[in-house]
PDB file of N, CA and C in Angstrom:
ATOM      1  N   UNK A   1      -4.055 -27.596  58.354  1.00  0.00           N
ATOM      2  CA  UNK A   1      -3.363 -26.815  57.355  1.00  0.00           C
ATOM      3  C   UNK A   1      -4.379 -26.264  56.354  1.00  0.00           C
ATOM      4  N   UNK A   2      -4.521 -24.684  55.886  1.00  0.00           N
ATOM      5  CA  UNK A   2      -5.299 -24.439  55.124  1.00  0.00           C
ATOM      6  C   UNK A   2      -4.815 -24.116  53.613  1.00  0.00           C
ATOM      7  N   UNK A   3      -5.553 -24.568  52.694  1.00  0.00           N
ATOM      8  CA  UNK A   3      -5.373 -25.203  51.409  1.00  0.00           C
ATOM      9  C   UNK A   3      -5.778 -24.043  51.033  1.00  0.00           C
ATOM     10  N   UNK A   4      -4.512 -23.152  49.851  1.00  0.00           N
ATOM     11  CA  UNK A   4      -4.471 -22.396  48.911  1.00  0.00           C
ATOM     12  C   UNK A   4      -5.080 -22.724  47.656  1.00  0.00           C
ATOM     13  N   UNK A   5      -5.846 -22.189  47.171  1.00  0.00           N
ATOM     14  CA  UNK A   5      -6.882 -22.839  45.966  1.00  0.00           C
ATOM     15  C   UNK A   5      -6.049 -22.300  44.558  1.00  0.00           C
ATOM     16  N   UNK A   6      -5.799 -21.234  44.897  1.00  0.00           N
ATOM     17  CA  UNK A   6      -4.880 -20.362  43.873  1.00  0.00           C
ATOM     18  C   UNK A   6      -3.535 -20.696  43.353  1.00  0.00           C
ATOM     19  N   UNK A   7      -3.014 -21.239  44.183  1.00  0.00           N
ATOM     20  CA  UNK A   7      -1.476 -21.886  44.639  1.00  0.00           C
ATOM     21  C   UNK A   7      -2.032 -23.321  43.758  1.00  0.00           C
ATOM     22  N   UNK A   8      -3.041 -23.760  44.426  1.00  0.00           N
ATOM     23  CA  UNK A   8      -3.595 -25.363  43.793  1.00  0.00           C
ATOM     24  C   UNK A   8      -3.739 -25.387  42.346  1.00  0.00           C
ATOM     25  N   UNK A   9      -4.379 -24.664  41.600  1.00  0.00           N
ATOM     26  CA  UNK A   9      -4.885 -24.213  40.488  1.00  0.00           C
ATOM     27  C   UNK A   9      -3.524 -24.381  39.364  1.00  0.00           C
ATOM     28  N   UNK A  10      -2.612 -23.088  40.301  1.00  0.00           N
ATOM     29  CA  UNK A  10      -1.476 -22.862  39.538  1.00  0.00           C
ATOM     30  C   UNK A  10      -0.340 -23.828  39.311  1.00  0.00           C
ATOM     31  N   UNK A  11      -0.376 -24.454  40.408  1.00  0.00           N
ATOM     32  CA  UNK A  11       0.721 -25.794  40.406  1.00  0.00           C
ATOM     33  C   UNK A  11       0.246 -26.568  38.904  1.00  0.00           C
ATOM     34  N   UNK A  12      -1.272 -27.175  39.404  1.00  0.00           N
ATOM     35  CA  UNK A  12      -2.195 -27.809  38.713  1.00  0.00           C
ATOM     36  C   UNK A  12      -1.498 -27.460  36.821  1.00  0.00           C
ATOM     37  N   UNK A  13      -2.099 -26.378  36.475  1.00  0.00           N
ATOM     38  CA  UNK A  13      -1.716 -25.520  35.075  1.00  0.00           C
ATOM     39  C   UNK A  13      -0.724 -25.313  34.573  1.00  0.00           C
ATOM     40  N   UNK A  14       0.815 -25.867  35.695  1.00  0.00           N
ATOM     41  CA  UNK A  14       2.103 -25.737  35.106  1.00  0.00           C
ATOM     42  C   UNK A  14       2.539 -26.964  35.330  1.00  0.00           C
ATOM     43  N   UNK A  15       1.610 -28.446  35.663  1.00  0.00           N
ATOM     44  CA  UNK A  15       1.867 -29.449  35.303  1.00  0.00           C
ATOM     45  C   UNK A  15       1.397 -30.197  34.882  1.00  0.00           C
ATOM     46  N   UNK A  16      -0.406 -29.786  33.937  1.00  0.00           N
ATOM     47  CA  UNK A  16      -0.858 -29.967  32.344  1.00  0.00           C
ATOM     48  C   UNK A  16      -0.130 -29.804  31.609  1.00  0.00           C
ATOM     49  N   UNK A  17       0.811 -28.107  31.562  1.00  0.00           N
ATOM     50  CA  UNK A  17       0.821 -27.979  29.969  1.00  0.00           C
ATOM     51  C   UNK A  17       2.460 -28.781  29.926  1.00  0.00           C
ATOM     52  N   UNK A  18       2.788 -29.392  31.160  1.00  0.00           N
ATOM     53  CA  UNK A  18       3.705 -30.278  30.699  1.00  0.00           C
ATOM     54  C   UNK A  18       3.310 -31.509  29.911  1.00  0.00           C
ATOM     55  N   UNK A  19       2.213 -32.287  30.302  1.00  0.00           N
ATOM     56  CA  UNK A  19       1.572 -33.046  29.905  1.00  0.00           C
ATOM     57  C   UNK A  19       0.989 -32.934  28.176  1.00  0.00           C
ATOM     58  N   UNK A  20       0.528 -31.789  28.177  1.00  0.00           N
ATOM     59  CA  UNK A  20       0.069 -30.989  27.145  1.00  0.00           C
ATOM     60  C   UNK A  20       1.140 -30.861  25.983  1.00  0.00           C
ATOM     61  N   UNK A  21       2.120 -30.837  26.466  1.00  0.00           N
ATOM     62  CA  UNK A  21       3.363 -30.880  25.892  1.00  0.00           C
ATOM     63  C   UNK A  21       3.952 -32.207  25.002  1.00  0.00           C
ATOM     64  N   UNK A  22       3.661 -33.021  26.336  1.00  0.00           N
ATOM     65  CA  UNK A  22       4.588 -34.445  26.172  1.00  0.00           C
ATOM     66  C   UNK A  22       3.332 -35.249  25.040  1.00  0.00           C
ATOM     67  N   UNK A  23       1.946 -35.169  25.776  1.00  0.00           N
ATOM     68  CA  UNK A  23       0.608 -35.933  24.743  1.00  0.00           C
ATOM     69  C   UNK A  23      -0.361 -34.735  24.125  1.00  0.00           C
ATOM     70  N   UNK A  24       0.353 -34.143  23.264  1.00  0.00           N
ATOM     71  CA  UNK A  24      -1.032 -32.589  22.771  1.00  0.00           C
ATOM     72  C   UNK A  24      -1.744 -33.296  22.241  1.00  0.00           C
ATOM     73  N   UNK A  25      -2.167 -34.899  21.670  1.00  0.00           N
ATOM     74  CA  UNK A  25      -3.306 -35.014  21.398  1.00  0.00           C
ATOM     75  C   UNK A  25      -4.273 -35.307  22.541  1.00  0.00           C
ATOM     76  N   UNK A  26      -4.056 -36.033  23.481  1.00  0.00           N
ATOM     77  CA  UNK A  26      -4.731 -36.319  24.672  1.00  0.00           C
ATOM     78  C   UNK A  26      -5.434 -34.947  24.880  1.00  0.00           C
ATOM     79  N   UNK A  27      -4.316 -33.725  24.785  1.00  0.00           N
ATOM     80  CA  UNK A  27      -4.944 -32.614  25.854  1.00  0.00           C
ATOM     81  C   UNK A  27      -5.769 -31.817  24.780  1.00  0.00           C
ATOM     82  N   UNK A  28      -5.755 -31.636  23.130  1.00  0.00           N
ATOM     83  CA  UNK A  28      -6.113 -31.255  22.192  1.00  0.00           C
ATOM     84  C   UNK A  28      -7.733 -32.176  22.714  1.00  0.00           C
ATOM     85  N   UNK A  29      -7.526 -33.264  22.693  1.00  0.00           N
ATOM     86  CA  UNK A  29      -9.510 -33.949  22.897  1.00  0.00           C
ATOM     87  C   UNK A  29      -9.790 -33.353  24.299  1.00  0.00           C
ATOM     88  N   UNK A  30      -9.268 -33.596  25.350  1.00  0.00           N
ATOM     89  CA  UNK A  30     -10.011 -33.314  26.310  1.00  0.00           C
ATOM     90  C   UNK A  30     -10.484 -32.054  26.496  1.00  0.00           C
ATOM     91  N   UNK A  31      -9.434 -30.893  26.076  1.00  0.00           N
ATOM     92  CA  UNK A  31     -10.224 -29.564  25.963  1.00  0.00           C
ATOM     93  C   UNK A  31     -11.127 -29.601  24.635  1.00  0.00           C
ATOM     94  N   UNK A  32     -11.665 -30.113  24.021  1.00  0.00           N
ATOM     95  CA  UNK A  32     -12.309 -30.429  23.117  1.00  0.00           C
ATOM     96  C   UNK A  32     -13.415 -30.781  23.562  1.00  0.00           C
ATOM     97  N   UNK A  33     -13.586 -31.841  24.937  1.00  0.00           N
ATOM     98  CA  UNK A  33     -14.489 -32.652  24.991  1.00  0.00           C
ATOM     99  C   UNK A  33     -15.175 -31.417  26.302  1.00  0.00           C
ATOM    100  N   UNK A  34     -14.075 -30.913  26.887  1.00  0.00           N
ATOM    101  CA  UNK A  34     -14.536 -29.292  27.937  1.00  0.00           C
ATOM    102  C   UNK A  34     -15.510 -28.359  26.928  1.00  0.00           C
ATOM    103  N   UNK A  35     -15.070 -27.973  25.555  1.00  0.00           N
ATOM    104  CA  UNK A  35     -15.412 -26.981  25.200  1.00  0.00           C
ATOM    105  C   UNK A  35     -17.202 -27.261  25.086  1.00  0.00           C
ATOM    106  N   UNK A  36     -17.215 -28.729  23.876  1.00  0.00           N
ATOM    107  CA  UNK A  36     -18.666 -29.289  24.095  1.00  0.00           C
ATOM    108  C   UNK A  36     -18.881 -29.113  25.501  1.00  0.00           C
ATOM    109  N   UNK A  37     -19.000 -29.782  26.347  1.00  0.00           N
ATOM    110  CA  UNK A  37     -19.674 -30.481  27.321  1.00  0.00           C
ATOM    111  C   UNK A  37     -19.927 -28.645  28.020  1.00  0.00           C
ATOM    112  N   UNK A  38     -19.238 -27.920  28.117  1.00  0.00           N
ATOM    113  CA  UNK A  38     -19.959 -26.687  27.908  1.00  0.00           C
ATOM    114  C   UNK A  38     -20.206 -25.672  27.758  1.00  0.00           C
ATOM    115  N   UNK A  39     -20.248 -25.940  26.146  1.00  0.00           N
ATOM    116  CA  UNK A  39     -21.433 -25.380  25.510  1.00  0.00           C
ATOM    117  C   UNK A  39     -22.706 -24.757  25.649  1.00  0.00           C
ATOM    118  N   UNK A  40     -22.983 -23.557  25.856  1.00  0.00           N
ATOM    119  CA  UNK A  40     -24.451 -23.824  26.248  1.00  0.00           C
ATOM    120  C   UNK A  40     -25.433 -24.120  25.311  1.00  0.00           C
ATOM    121  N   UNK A  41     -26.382 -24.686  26.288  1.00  0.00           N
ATOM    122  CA  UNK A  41     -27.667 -25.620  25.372  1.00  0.00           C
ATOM    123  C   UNK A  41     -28.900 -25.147  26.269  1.00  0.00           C
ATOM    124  N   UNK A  42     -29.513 -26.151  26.657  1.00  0.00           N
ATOM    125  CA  UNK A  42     -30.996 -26.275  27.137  1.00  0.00           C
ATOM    126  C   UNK A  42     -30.127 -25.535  29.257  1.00  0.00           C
ATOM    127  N   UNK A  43     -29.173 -26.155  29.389  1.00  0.00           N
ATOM    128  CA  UNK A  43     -28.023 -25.552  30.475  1.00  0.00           C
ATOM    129  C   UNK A  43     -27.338 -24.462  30.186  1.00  0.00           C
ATOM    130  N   UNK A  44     -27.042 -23.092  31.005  1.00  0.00           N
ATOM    131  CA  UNK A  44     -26.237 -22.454  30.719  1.00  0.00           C
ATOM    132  C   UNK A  44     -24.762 -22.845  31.556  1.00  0.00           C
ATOM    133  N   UNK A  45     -23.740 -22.231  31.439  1.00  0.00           N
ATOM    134  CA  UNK A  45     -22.529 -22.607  31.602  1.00  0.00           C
ATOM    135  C   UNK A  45     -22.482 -22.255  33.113  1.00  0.00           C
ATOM    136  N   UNK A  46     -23.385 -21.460  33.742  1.00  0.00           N
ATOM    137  CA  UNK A  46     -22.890 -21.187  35.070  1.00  0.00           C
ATOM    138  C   UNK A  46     -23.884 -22.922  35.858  1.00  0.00           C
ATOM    139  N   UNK A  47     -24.880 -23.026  35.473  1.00  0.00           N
ATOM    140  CA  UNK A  47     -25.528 -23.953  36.098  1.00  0.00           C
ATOM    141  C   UNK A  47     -24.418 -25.327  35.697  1.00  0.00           C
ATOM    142  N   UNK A  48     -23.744 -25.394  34.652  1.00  0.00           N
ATOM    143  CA  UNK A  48     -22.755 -26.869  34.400  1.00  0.00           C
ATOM    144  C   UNK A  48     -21.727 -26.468  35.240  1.00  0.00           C
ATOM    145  N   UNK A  49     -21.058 -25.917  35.551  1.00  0.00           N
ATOM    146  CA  UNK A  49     -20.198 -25.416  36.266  1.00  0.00           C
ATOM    147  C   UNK A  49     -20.217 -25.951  37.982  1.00  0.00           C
ATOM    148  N   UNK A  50     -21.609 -25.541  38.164  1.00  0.00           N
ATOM    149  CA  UNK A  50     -22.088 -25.390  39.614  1.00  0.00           C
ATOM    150  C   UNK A  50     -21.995 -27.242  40.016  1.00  0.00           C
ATOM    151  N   UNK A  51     -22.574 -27.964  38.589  1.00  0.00           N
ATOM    152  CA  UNK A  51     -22.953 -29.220  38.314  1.00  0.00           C
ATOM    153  C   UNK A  51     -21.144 -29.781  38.677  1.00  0.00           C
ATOM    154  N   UNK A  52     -20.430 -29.167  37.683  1.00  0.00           N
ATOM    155  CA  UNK A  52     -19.082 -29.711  38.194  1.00  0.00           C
ATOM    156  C   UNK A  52     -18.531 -29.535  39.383  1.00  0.00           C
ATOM    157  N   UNK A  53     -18.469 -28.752  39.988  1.00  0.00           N
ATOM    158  CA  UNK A  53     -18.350 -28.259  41.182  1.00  0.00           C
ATOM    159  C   UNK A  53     -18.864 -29.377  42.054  1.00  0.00           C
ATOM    160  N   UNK A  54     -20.455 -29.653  42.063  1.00  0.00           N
ATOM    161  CA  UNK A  54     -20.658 -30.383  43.360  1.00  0.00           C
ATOM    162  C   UNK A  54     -20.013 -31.820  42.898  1.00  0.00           C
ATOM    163  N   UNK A  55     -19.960 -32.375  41.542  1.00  0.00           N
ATOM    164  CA  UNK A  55     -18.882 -33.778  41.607  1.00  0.00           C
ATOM    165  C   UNK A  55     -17.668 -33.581  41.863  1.00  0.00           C
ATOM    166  N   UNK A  56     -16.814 -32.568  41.697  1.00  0.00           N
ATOM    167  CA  UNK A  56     -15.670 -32.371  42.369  1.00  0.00           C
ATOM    168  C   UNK A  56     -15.607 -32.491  43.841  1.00  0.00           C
ATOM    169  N   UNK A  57     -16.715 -31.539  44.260  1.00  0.00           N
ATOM    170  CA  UNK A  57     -16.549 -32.055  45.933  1.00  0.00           C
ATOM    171  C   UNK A  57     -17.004 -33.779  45.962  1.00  0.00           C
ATOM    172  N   UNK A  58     -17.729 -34.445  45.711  1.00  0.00           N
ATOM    173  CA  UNK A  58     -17.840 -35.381  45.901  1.00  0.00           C
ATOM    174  C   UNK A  58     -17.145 -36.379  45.709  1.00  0.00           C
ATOM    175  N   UNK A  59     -16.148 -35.998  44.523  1.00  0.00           N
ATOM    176  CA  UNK A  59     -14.646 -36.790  44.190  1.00  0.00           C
ATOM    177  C   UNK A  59     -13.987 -36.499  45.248  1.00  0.00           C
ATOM    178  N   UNK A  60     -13.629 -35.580  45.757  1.00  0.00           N
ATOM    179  CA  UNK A  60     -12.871 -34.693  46.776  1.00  0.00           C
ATOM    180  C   UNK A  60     -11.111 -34.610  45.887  1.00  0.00           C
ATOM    181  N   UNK A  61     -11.646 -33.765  44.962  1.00  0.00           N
ATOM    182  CA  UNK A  61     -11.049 -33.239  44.406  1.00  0.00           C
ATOM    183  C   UNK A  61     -10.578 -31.739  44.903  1.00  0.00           C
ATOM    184  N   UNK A  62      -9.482 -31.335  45.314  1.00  0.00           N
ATOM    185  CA  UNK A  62      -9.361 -29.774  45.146  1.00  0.00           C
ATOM    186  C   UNK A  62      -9.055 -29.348  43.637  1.00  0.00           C
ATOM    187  N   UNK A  63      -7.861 -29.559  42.798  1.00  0.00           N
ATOM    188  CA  UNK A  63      -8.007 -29.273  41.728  1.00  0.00           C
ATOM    189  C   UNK A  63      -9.344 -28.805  40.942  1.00  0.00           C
ATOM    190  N   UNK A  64     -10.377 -29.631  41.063  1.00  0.00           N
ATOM    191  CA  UNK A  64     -11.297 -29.646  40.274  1.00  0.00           C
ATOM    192  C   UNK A  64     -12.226 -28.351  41.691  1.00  0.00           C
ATOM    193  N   UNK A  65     -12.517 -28.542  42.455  1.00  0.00           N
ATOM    194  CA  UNK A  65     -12.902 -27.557  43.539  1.00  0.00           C
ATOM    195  C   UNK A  65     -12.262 -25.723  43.031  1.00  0.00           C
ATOM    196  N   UNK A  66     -11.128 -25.992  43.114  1.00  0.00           N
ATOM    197  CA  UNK A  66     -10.216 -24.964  42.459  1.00  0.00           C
ATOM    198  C   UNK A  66     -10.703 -24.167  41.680  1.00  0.00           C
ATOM    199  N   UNK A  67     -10.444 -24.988  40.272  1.00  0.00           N
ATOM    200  CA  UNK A  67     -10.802 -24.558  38.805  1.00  0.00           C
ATOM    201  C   UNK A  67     -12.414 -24.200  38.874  1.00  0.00           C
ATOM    202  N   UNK A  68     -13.003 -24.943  39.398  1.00  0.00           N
ATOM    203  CA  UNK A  68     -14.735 -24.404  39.205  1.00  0.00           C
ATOM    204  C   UNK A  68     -15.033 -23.310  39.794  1.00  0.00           C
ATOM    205  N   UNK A  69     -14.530 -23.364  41.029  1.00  0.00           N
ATOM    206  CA  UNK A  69     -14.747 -21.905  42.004  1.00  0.00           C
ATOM    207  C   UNK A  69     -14.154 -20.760  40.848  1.00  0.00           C
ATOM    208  N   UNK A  70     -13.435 -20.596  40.827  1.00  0.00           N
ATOM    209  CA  UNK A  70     -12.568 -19.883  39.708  1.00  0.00           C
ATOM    210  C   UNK A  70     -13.560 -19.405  38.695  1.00  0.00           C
ATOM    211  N   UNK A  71     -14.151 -20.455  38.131  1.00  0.00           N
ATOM    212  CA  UNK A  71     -14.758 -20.176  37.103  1.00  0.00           C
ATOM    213  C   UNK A  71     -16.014 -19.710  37.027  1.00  0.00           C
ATOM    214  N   UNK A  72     -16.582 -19.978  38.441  1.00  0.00           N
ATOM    215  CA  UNK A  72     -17.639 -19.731  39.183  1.00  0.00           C
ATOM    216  C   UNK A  72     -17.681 -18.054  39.371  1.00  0.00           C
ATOM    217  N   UNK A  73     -16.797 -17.588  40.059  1.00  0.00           N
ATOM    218  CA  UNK A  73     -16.490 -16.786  40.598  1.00  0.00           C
ATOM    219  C   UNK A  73     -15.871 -15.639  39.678  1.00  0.00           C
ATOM    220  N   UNK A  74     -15.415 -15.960  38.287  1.00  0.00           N
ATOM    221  CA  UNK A  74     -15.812 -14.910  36.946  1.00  0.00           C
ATOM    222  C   UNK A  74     -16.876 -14.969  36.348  1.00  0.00           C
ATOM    223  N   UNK A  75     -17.785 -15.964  36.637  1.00  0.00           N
ATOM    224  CA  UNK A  75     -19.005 -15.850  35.969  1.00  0.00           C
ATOM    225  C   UNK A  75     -20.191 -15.236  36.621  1.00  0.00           C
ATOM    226  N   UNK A  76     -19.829 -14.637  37.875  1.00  0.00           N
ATOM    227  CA  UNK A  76     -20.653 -13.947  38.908  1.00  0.00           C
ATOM    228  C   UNK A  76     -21.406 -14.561  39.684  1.00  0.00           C
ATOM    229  N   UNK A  77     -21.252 -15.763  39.991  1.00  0.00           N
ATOM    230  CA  UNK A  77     -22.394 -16.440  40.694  1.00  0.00           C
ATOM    231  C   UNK A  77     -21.912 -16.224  42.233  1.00  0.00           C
ATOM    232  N   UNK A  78     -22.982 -15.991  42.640  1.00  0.00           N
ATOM    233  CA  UNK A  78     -22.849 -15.562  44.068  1.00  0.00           C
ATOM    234  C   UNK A  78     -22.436 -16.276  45.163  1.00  0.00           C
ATOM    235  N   UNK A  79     -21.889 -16.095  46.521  1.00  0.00           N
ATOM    236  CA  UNK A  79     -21.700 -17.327  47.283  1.00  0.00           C
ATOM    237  C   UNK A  79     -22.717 -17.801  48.014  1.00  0.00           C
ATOM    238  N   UNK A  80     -24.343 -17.320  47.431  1.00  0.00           N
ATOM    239  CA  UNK A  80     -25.251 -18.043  48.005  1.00  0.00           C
ATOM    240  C   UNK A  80     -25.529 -19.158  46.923  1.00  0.00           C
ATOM    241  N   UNK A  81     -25.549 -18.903  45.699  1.00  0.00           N
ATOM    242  CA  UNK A  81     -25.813 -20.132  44.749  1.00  0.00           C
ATOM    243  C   UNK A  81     -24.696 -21.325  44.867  1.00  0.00           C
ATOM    244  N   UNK A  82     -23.641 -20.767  45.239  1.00  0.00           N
ATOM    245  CA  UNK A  82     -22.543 -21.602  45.544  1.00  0.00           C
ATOM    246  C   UNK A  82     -22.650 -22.788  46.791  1.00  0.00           C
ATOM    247  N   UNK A  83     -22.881 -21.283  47.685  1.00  0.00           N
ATOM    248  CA  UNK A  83     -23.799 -22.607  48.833  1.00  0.00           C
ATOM    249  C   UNK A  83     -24.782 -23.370  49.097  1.00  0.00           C
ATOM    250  N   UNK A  84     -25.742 -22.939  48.195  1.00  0.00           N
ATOM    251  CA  UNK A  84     -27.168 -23.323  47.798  1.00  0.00           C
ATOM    252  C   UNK A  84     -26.574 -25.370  47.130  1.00  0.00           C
ATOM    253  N   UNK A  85     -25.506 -25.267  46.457  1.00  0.00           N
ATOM    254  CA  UNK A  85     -24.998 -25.601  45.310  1.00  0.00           C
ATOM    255  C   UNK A  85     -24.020 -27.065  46.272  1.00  0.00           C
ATOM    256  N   UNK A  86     -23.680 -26.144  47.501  1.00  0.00           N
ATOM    257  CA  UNK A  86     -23.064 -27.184  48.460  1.00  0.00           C
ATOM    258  C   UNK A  86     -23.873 -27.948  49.489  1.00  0.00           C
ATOM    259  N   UNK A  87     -24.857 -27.391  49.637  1.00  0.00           N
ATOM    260  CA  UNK A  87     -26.335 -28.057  50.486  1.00  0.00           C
ATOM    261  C   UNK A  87     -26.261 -29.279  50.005  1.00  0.00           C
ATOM    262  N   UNK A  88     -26.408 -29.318  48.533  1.00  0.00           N
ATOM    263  CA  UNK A  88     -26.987 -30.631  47.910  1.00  0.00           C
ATOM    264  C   UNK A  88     -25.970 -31.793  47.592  1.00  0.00           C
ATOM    265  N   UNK A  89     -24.664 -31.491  47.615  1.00  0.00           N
ATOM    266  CA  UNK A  89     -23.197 -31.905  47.738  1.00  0.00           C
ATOM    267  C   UNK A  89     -23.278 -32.472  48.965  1.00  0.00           C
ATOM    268  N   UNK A  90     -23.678 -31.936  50.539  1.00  0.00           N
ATOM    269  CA  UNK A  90     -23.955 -32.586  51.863  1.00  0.00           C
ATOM    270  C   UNK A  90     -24.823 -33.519  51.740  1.00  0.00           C
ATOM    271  N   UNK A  91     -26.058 -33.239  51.119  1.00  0.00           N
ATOM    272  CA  UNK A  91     -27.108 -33.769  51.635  1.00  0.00           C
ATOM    273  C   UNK A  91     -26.754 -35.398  50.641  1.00  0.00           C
ATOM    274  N   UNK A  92     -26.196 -35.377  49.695  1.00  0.00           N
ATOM    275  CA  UNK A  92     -25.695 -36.505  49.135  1.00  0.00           C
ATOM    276  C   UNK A  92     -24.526 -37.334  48.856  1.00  0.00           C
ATOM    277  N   UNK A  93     -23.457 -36.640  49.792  1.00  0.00           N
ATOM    278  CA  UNK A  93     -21.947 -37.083  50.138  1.00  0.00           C
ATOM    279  C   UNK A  93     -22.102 -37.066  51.651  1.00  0.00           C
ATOM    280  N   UNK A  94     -22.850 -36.821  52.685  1.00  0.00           N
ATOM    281  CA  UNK A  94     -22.923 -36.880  53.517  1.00  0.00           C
ATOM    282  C   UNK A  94     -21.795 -35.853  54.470  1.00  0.00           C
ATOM    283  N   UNK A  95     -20.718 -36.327  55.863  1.00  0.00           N
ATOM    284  CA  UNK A  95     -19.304 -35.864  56.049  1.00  0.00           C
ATOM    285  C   UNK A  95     -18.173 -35.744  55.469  1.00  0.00           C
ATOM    286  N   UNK A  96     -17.996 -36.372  54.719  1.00  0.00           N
ATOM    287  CA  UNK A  96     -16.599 -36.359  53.531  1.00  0.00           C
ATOM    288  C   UNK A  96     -17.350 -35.222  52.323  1.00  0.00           C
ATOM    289  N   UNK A  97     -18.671 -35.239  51.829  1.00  0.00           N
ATOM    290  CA  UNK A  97     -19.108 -34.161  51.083  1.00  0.00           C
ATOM    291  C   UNK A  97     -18.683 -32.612  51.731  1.00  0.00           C
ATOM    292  N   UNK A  98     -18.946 -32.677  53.730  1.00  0.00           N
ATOM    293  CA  UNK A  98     -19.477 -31.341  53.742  1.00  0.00           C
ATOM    294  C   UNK A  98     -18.004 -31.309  54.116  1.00  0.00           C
ATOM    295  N   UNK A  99     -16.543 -31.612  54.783  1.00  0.00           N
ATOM    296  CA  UNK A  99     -15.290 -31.119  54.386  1.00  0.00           C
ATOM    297  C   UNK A  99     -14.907 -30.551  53.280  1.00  0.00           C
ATOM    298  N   UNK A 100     -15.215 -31.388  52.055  1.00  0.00           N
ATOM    299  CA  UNK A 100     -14.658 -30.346  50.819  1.00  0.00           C
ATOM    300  C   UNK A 100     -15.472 -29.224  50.707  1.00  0.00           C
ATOM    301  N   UNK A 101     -17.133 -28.957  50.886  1.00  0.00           N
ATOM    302  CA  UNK A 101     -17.618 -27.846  50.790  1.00  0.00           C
ATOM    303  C   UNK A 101     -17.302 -27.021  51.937  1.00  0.00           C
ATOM    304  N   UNK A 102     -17.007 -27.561  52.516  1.00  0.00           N
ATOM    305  CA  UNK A 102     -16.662 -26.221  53.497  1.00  0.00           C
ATOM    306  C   UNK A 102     -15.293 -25.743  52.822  1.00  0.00           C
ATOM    307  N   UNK A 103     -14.396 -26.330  52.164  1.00  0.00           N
ATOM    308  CA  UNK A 103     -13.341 -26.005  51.508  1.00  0.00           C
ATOM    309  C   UNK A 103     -13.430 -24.967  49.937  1.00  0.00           C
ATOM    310  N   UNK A 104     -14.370 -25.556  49.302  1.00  0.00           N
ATOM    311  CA  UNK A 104     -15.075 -25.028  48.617  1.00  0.00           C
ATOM    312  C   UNK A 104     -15.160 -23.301  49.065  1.00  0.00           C
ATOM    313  N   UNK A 105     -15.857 -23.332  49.891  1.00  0.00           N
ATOM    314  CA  UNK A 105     -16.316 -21.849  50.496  1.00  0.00           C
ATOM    315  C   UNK A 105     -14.951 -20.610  50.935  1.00  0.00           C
ATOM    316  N   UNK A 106     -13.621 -21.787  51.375  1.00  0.00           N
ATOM    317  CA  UNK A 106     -12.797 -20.563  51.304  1.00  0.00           C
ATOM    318  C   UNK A 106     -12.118 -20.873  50.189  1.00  0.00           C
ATOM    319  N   UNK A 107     -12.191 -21.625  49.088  1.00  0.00           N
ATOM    320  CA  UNK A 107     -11.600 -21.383  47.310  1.00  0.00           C
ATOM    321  C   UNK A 107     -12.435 -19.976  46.967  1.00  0.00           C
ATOM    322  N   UNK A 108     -13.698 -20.144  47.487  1.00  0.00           N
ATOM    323  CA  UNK A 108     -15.011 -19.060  46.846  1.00  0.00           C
ATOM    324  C   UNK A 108     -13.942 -17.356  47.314  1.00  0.00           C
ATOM    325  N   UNK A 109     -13.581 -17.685  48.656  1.00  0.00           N
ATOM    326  CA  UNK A 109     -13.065 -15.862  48.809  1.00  0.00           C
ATOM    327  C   UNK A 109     -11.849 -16.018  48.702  1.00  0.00           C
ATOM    328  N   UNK A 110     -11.197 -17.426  48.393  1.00  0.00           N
ATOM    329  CA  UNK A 110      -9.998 -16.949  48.313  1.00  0.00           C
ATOM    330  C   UNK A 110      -9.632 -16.106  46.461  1.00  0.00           C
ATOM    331  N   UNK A 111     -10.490 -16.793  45.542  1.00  0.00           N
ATOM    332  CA  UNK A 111     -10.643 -16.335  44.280  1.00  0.00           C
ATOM    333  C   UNK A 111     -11.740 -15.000  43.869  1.00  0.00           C
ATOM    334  N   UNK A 112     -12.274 -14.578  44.515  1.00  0.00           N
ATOM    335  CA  UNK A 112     -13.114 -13.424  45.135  1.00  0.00           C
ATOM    336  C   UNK A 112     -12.857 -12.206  45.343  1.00  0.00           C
ATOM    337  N   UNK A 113     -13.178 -10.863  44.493  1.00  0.00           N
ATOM    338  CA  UNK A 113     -12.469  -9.763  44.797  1.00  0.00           C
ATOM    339  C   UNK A 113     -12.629  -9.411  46.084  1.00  0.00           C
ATOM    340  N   UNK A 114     -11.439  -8.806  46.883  1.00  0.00           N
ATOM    341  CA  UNK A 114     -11.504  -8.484  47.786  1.00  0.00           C
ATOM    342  C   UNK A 114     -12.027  -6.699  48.257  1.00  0.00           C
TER     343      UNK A 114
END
């Protein structure tokens, strides 16, 4: 079965801001603790991104796969840095790493102008 990243995302975002709803302080810190964490510094936001991305695959997270591609993918980074980005996701999650990156790769065109 192939996994809608967009569909994932959106489910995802209309059952935060329930959450968001029920605990706004919980969700008031954690986007708080998003906005720091990045920030850019000595990192720019596309390289933290890329950084979240490969622990998401390694969680085997889609949500989090989702949202980064996404974010990835308005911030212009290409689908070679992306894959560049999933090399190192394999080479240190081993088979369960390279399933989500290969998943990864169709979040990349499924969020991707066509």
């Amino acid at each position: 079965m192939s996994k809608n990243y967009v569909e994932i995302t959106d489910r995802i975002s209309r059952n935060v801001n329930t959450i968001a709803e029920l605990q706004p302080d919980v969700m008031k810190n954690f986007s708080a603790m998003a906005a720091a964490a990045t920030a850019d510094g000595v990192l720019d936001l596309k390289t933290k991104e890329l950084i979240a991305l490969a622990i998401g695959i390694t969680q085997h997270c889609d949500g989090c796969i989702g949202y980064h591609i996404k974010t990835l993918v308005g911030l212009g980074a290409t689908k070679e840095e992306v894959a560049e980005t999933l090399s190192t996701c394999i080479y240190m999650g081993g088979g369960p790493a390279l399933m989500y990156a290969a998943d990864a790769m169709q979040a990349y065109d499924q969020f991707s102008p066509q």
